[in-house]
C-alpha atoms as a PDB file:
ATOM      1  CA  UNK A   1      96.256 104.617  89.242  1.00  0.00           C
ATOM      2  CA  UNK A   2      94.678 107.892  90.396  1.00  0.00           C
ATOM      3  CA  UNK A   3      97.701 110.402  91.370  1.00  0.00           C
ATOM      4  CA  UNK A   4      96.461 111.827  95.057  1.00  0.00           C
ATOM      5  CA  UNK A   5      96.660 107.897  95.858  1.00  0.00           C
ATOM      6  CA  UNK A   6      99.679 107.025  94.416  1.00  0.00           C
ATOM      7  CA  UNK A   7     101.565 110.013  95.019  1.00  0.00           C
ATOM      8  CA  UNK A   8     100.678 109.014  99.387  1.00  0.00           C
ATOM      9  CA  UNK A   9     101.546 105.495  98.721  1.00  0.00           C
ATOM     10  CA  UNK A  10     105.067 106.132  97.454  1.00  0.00           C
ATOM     11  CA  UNK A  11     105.504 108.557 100.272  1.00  0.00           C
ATOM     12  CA  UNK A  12     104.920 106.033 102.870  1.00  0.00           C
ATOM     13  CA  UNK A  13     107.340 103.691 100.673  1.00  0.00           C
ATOM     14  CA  UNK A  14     109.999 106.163 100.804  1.00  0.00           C
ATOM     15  CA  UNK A  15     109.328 106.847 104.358  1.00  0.00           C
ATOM     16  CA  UNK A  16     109.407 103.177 105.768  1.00  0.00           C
ATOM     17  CA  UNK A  17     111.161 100.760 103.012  1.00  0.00           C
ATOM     18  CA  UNK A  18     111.932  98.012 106.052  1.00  0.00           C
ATOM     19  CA  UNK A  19     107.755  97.878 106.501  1.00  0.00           C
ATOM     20  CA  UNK A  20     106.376  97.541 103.537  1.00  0.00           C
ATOM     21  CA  UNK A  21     109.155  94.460 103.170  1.00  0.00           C
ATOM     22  CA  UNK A  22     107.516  92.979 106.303  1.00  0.00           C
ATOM     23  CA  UNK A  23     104.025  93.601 105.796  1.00  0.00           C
ATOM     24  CA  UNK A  24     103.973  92.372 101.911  1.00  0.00           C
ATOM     25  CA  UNK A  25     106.916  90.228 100.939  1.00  0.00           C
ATOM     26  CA  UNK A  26     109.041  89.429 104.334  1.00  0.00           C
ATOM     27  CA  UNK A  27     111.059  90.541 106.788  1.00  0.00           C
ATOM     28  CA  UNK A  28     114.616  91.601 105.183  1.00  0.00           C
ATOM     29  CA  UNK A  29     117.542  90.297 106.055  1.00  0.00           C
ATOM     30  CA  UNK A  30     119.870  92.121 104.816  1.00  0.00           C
ATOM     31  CA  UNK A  31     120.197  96.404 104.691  1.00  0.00           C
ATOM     32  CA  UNK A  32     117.338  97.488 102.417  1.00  0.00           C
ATOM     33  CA  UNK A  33     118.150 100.544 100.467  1.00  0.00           C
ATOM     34  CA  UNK A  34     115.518 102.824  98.734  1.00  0.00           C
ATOM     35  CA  UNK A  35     116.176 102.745  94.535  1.00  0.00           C
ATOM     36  CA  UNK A  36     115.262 105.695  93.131  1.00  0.00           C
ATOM     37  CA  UNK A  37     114.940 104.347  89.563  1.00  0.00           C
ATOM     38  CA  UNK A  38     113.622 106.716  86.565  1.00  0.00           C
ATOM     39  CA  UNK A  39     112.240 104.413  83.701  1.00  0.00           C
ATOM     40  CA  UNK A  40     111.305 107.551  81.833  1.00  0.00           C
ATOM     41  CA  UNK A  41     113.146 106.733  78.877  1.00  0.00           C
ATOM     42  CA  UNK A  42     110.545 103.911  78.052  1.00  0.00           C
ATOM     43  CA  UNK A  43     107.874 104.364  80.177  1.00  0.00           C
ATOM     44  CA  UNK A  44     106.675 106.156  83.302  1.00  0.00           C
ATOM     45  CA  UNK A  45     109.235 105.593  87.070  1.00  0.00           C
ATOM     46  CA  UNK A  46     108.208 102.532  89.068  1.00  0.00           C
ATOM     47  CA  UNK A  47     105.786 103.130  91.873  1.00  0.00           C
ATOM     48  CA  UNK A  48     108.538 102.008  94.707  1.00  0.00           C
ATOM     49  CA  UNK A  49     111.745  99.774  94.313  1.00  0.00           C
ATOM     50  CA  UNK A  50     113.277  98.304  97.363  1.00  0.00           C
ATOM     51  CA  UNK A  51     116.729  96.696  96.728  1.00  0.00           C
ATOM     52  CA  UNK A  52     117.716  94.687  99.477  1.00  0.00           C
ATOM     53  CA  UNK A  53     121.850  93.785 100.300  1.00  0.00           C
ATOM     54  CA  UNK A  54     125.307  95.537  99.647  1.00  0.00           C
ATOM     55  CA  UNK A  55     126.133  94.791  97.609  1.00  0.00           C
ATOM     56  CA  UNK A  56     122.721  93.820  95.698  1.00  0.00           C
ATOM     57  CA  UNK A  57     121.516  90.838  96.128  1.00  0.00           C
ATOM     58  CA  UNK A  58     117.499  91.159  94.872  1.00  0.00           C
ATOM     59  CA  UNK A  59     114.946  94.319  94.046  1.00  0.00           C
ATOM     60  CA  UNK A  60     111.292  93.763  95.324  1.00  0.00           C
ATOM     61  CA  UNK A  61     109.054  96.427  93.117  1.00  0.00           C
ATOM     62  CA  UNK A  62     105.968  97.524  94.062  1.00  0.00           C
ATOM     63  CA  UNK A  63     103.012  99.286  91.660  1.00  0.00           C
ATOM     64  CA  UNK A  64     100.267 100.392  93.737  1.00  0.00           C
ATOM     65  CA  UNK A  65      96.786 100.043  92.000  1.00  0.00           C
ATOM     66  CA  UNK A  66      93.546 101.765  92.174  1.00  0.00           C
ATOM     67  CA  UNK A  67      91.262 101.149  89.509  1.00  0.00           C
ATOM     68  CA  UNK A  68      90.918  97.853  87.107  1.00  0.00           C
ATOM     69  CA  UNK A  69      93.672  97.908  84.341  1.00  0.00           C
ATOM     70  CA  UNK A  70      93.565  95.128  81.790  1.00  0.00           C
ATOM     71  CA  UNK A  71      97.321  95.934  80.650  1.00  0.00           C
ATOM     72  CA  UNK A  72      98.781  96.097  84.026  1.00  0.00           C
ATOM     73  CA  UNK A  73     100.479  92.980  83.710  1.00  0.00           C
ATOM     74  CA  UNK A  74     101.802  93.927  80.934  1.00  0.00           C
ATOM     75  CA  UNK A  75     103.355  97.251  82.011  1.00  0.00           C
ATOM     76  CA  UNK A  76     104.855  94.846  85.544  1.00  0.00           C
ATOM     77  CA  UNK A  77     106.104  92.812  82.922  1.00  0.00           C
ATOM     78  CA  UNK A  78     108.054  95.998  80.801  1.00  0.00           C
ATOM     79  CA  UNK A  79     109.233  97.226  84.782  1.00  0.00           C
ATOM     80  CA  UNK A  80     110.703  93.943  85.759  1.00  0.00           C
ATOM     81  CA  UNK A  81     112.568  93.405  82.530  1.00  0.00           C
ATOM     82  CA  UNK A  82     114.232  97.276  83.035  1.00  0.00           C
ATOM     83  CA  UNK A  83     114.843  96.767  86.656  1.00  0.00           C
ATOM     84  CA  UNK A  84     116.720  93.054  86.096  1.00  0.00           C
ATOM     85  CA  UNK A  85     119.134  95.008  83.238  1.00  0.00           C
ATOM     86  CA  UNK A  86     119.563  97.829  85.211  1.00  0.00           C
ATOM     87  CA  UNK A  87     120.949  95.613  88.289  1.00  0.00           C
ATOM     88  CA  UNK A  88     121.936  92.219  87.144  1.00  0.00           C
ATOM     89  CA  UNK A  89     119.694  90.678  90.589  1.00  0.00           C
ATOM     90  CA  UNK A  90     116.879  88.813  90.715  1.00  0.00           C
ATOM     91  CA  UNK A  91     113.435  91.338  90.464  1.00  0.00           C
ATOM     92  CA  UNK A  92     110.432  90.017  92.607  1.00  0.00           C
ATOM     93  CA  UNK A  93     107.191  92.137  91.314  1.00  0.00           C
ATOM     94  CA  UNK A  94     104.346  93.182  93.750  1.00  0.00           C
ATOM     95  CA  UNK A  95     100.930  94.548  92.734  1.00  0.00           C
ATOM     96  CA  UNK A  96      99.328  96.129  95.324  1.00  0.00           C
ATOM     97  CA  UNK A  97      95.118  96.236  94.825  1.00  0.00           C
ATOM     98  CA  UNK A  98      94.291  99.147  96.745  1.00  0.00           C
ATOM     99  CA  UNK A  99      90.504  98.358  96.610  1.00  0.00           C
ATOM    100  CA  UNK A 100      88.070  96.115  94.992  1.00  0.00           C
ATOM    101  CA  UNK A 101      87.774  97.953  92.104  1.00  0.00           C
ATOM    102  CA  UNK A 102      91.069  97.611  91.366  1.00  0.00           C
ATOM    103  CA  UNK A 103      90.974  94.017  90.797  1.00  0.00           C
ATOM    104  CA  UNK A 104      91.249  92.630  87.324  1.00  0.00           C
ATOM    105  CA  UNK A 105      90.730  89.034  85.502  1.00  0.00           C
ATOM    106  CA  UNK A 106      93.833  89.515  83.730  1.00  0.00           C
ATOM    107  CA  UNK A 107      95.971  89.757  87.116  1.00  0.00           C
ATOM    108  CA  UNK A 108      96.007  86.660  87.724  1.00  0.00           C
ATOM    109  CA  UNK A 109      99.595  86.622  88.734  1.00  0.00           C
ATOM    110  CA  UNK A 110     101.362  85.175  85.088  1.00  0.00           C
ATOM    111  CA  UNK A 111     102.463  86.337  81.926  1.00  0.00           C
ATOM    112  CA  UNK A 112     102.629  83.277  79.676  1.00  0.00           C
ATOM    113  CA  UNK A 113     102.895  82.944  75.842  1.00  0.00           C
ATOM    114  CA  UNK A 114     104.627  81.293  73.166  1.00  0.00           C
ATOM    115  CA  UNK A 115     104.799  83.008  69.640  1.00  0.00           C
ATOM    116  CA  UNK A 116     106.635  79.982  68.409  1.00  0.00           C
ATOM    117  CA  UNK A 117     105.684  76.677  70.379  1.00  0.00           C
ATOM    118  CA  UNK A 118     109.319  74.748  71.631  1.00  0.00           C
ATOM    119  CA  UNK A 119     111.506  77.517  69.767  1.00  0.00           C
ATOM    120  CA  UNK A 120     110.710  80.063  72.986  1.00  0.00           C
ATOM    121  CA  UNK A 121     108.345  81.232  75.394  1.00  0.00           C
ATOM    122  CA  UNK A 122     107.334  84.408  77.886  1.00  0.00           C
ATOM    123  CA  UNK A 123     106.800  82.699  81.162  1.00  0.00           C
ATOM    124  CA  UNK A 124     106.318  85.976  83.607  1.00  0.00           C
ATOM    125  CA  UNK A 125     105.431  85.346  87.492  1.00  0.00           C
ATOM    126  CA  UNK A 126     104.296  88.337  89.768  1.00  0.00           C
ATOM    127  CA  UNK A 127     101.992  88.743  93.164  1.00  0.00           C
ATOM    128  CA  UNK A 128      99.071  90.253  93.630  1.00  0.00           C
ATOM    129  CA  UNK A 129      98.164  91.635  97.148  1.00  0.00           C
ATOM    130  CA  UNK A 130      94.421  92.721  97.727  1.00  0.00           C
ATOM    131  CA  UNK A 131      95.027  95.198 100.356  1.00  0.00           C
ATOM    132  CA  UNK A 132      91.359  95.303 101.498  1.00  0.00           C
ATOM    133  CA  UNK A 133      91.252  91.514 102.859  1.00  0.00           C
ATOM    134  CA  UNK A 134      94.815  92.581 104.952  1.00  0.00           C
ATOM    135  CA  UNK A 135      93.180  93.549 108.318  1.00  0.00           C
ATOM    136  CA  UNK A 136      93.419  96.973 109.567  1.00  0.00           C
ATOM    137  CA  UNK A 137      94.026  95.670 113.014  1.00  0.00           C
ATOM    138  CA  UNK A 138      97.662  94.901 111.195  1.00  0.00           C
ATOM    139  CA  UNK A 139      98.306  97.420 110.408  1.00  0.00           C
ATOM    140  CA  UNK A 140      97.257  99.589 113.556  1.00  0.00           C
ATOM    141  CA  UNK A 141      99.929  97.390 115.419  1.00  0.00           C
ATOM    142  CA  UNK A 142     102.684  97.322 112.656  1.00  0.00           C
ATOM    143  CA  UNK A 143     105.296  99.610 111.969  1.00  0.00           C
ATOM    144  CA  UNK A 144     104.838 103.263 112.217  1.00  0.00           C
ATOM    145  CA  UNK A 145     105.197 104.101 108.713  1.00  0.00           C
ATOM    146  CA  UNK A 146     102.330 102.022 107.558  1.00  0.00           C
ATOM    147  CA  UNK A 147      99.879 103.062 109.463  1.00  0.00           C
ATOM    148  CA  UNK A 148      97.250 105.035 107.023  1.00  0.00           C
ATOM    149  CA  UNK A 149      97.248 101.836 105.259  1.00  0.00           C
ATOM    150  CA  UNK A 150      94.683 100.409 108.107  1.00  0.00           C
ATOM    151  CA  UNK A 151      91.990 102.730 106.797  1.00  0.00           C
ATOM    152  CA  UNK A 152      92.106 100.375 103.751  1.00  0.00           C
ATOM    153  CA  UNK A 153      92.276  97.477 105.678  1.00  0.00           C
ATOM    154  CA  UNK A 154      89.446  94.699 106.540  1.00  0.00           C
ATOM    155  CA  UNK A 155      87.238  95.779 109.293  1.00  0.00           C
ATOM    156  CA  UNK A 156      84.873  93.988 110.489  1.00  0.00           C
ATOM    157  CA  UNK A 157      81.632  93.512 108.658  1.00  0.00           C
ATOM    158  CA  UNK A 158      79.318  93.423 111.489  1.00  0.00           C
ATOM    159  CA  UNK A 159      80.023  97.249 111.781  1.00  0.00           C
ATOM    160  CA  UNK A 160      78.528 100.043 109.519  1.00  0.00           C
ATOM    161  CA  UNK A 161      81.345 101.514 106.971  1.00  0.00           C
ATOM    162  CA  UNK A 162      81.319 104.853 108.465  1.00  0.00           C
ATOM    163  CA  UNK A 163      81.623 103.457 111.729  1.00  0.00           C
ATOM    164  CA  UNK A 164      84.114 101.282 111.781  1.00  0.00           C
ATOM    165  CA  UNK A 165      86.526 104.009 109.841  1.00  0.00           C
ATOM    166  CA  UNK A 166      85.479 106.055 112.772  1.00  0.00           C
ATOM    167  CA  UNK A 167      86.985 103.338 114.914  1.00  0.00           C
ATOM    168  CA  UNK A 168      90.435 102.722 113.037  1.00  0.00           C
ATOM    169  CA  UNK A 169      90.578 106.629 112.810  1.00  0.00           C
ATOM    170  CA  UNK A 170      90.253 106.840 116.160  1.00  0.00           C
ATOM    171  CA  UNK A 171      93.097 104.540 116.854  1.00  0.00           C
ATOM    172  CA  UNK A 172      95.484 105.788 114.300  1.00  0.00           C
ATOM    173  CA  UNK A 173      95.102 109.558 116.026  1.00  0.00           C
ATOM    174  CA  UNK A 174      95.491 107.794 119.878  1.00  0.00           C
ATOM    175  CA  UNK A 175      99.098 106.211 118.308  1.00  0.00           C
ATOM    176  CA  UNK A 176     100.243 109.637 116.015  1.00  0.00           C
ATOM    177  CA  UNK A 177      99.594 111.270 119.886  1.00  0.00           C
ATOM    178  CA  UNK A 178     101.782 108.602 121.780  1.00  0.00           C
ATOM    179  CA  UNK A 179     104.835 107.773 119.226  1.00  0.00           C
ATOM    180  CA  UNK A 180     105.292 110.836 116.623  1.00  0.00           C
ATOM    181  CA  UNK A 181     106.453 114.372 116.409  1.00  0.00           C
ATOM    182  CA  UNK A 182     104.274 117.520 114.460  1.00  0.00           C
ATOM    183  CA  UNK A 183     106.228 116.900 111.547  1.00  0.00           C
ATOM    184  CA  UNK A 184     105.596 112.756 111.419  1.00  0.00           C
ATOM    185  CA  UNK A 185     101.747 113.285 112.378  1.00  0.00           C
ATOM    186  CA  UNK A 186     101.119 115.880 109.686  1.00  0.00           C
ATOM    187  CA  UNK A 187     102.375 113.414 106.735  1.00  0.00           C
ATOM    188  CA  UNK A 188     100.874 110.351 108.520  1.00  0.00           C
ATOM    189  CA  UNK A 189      97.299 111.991 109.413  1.00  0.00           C
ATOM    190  CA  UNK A 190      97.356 113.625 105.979  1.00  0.00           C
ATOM    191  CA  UNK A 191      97.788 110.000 104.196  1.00  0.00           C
ATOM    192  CA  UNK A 192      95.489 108.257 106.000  1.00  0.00           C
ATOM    193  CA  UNK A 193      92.906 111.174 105.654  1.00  0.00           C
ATOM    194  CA  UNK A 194      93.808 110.495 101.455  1.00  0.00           C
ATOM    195  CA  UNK A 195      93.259 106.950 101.861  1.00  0.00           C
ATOM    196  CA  UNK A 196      90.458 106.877 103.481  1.00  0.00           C
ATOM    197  CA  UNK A 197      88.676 108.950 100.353  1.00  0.00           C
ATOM    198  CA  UNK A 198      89.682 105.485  98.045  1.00  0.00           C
ATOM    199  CA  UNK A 199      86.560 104.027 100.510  1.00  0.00           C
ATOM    200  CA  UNK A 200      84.226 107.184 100.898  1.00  0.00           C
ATOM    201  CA  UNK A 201      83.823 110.482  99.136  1.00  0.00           C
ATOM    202  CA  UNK A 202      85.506 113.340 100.416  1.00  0.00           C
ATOM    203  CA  UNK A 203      83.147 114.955 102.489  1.00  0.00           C
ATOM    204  CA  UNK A 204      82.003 111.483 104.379  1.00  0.00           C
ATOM    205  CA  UNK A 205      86.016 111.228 104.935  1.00  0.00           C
ATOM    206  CA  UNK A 206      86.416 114.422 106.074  1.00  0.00           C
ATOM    207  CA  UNK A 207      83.114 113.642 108.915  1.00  0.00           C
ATOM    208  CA  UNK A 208      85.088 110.459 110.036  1.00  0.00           C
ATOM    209  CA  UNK A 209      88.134 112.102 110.985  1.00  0.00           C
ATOM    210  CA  UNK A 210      85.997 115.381 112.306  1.00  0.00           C
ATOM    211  CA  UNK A 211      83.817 113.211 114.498  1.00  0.00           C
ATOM    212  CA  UNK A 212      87.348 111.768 116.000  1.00  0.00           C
ATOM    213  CA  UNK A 213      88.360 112.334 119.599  1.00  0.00           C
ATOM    214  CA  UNK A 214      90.373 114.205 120.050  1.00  0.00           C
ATOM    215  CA  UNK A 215      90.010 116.113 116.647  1.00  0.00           C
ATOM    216  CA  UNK A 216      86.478 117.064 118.225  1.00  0.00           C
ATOM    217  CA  UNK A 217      88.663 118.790 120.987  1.00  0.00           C
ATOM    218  CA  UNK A 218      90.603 121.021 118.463  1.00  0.00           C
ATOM    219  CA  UNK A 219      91.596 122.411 115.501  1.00  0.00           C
ATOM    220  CA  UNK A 220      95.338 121.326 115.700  1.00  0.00           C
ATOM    221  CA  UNK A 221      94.581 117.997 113.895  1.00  0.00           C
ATOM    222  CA  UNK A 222      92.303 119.178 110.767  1.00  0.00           C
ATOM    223  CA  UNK A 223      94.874 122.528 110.753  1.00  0.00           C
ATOM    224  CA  UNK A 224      97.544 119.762 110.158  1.00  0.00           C
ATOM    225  CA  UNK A 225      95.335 117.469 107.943  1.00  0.00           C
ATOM    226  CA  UNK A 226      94.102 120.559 105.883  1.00  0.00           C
ATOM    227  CA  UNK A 227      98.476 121.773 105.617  1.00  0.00           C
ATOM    228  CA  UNK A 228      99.187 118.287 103.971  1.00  0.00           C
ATOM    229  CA  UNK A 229      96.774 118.212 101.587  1.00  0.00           C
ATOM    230  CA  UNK A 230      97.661 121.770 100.601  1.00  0.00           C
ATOM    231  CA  UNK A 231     101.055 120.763 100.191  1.00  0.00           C
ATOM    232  CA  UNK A 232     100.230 117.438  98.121  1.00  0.00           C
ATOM    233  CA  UNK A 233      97.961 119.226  96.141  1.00  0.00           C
ATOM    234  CA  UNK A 234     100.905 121.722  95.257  1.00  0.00           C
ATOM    235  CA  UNK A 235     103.570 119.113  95.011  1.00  0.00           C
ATOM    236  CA  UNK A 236     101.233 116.919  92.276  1.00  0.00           C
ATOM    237  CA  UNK A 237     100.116 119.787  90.323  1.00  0.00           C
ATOM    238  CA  UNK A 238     104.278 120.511  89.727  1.00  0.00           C
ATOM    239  CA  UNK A 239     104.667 116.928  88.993  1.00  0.00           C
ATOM    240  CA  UNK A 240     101.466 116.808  85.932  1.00  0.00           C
ATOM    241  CA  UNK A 241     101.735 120.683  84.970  1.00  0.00           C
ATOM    242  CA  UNK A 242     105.511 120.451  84.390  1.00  0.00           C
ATOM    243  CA  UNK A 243     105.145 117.589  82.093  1.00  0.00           C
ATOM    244  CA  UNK A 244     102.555 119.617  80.032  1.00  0.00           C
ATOM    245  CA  UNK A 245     104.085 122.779  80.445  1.00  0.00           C
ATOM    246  CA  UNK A 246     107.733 122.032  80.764  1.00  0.00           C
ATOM    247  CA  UNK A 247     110.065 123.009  83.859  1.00  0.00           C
ATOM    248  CA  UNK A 248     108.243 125.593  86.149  1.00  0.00           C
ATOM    249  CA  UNK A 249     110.223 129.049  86.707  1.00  0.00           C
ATOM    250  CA  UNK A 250     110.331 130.742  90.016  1.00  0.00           C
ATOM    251  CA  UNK A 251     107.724 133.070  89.405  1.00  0.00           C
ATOM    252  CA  UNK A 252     105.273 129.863  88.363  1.00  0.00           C
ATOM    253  CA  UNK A 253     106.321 128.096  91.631  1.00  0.00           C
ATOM    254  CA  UNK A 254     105.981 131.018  93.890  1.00  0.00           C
ATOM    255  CA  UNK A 255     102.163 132.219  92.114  1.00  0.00           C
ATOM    256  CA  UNK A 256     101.460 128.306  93.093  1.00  0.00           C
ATOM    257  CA  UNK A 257     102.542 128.426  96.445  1.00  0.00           C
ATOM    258  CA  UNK A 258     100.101 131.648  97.200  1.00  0.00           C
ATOM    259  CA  UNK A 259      97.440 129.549  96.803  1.00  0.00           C
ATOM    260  CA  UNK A 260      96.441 128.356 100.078  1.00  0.00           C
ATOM    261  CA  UNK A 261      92.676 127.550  99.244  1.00  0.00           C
ATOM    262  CA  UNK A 262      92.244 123.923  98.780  1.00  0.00           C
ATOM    263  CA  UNK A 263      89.596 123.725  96.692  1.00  0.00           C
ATOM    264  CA  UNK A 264      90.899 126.463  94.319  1.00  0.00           C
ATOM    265  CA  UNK A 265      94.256 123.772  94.233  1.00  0.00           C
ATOM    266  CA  UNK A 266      91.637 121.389  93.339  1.00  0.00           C
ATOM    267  CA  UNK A 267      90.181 123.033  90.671  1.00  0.00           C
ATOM    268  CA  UNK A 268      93.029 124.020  88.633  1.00  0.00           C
ATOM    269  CA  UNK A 269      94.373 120.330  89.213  1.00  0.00           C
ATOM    270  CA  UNK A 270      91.500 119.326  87.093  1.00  0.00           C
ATOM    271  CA  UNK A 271      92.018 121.899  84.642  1.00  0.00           C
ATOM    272  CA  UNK A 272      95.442 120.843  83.920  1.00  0.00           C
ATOM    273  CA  UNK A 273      94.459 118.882  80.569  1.00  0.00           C
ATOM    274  CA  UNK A 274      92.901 121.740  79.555  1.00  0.00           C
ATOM    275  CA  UNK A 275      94.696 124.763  80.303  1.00  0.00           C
ATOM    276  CA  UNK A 276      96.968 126.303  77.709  1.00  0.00           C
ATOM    277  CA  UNK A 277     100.255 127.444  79.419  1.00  0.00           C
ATOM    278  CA  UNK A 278     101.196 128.236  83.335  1.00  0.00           C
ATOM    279  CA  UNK A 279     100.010 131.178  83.214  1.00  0.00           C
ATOM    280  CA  UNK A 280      96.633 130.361  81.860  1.00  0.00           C
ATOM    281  CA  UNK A 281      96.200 127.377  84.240  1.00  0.00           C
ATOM    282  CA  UNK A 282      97.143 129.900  87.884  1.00  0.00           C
ATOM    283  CA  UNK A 283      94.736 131.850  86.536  1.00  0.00           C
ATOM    284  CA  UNK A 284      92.234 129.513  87.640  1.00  0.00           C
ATOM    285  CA  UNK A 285      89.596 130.857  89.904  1.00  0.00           C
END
């Protein structure tokens, strides 16, 4: 899936396991602990994987989705298989569709084949969540941590786009004002400010959340907003440039930190594919 996206999903997965047990598979009943599991060795780390017990009794895995993959349920498949030898539990599997676009013919929920008819079979079951028929009124009342998910929620169709994200905006800034500290509001705003570019360009996103009460009445909010997205910006281009580049030095780390201007960060984001070495990609204008 696209990397600002999944990069604020599993950030809201590490920051409220217990919800995103409640909203998409059900409430836990047992201490949920946060699995930080590297699959590197044969293929990419899982999205988020919850493991739920002590000692273990199951791991629920979620792969947030963004855009129409027709192997996805084959790499859920490959994830499933690591995460049941690494613990020995039973491994429930959640897709999470992010938008419509994201939905795929082939995710239809089973992986089923026989190579050699009665001698064996693959007989794989997963879910698939469409997050965009979840309403955002949900997720507006739900738990804290999953609040930017409303911007990706249902709203109501009677109500132009714009206008109702306006709306659910306006609620999630009246709750970050009532229930959270600086530090909580920046990483919440910024998400749901990322999210809500998965429904909208950039710029339209950027209106909704200007034309917000509240953020109409100062700067603190789109000061904040603006702060996160500098730092994800900084923290993803790390994460893509060091696999290209290998391990960034201090002196890499602290040129990228100097860079305050968003839409410079932007820019050499997009020229990591292109660029030839650290030094050649910072050099970006």
């Amino acid at each position: 899936m696209s990397k600002p996206f999944d990069a604020t999903l599993k950030d809201l997965g590490r920051e409220s396991p217990h919800g995103f047990l409640t909203a998409f598979d059900q409430p836990p009943s047992a201490p949920v602990t946060l699995l930080n599991v590297d699959l590197s060795t044969v293929t990419t780390a899982a999205d988020l994987v919850i493991g739920v017990g002590d000692p273990l009794q199951e791991v629920i895995h979620f792969d947030f989705q963004a855009s129409a993959a027709a192997w996805k349920h084959a790499d859920t498949l490959v994830y499933n298989s690591l995460l049941y030898r690494a613990y020995h539990v039973p491994i429930h599997s959640i897709i999470l569709l992010l938008r419509p676009q994201a939905a795929h013919a082939n995710l239809n929920g089973v992986v089923s084949y026989s190579a050699r008819p009665l001698r064996g079979r693959m007989n794989f079951g997963y879910e698939t969540i469409p997050l965009w028929e979840r309403p955002a009124e949900a997720f507006l009342a739900g738990e804290l941590g999953l609040l930017p998910l409303a911007m990706l929620g249902r709203l109501p169709e009677e109500i132009p786009l714009e206008e109702a994200l306006a709306g659910v905006a306006q609620r999630v800034i009246e709750r970050l004002d009532r229930e959270t500290a600086t530090e909580q509001t920046r990483k919440l705003l910024t998400a749901a400010f990322v999210l809500t570019g998965m429904r909208v360009p950039r710029d339209i996103a950027r209106e909704v959340f200007r034309g917000v009460r509240g953020m109409r009445e100062s700067d603190t909010y789109l000061a904040i907003m603006d702060e996160g997205r500098e730092e994800q910006s900084k923290r993803l281009i790390l994460d893509l440039a060091q696999i290209r580049f290998g391990a960034a030095e201090e002196p890499v780390i602290t040129r990228l930190n100097a860079i305050s201007d968003i839409a410079r960060l932007e820019r050499v984001h997009h020229r990591i594919l292109d660029a030839s070495s650290w030094q050649d990609l910072l050099d970006t204008p």
